[in-house]
Protein backbone atom coordinates (compact mmCIF):
# COMPACT_ATOMS: atom_id res chain seq x y z
CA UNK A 1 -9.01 -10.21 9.94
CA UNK A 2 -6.85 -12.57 8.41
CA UNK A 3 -6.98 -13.20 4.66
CA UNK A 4 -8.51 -16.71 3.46
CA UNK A 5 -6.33 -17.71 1.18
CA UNK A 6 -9.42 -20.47 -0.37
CA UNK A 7 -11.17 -17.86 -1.27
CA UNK A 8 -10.55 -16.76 -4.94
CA UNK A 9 -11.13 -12.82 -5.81
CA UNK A 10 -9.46 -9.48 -6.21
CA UNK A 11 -6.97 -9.21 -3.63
CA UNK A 12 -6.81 -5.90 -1.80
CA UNK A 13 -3.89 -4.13 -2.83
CA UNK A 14 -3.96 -1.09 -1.38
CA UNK A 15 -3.15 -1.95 2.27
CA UNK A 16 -0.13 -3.98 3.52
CA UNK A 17 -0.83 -6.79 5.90
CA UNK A 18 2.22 -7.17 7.88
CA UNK A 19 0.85 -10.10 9.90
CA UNK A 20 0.71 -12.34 7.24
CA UNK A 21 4.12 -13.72 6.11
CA UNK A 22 3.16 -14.27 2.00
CA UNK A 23 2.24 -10.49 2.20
CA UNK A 24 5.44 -9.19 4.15
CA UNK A 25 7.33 -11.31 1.75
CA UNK A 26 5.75 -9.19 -1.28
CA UNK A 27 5.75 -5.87 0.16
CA UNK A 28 9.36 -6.22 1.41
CA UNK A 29 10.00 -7.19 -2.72
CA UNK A 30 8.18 -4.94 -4.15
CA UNK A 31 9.26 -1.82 -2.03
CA UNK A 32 12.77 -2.52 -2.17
CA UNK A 33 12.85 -2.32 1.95
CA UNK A 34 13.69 -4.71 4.74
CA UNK A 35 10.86 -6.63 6.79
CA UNK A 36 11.75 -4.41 9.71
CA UNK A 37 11.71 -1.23 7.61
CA UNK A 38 8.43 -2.12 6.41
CA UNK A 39 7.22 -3.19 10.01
CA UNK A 40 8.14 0.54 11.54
CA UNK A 41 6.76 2.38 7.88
CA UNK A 42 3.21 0.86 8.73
CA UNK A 43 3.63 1.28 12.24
CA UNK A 44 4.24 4.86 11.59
CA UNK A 45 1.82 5.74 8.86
CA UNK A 46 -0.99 2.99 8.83
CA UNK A 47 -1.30 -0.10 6.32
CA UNK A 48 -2.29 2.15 3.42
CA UNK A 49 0.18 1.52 0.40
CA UNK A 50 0.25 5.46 -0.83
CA UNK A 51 1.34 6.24 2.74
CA UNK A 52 3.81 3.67 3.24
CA UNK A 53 5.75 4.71 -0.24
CA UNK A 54 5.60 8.80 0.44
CA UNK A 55 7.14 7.58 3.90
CA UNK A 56 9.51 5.31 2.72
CA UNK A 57 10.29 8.18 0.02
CA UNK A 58 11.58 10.52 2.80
């Protein structure tokens, strides 16, 4: 499901979205990592943000 940006409230920071752009944009910031990279790390281990940085890690 895509996330409704008009709706205020605690954003869910503990999964990556990769099919929303704003989200890719952070992720791709904050884990010092290329769209693509990011793209094949969820891919790979699911959208869960531990996962993705142990992978990324290795």
């Amino acid at each position: 499901m895509a996330d409704n940006l008009q709706k205020a409230g605690q954003q869910d920071r503990s999964r990556i979205n990769v099919n929303e752009r704003w989200e890719l944009q952070y992720w791709t910031k904050e884990l010092g990592v290329s769209a693509e990279e990011l793209q094949q790390a969820v891919k790979a281990v699911g959208p869960s943000v531990t996962a993705v940085r142990t992978h990324l890690r290795k």
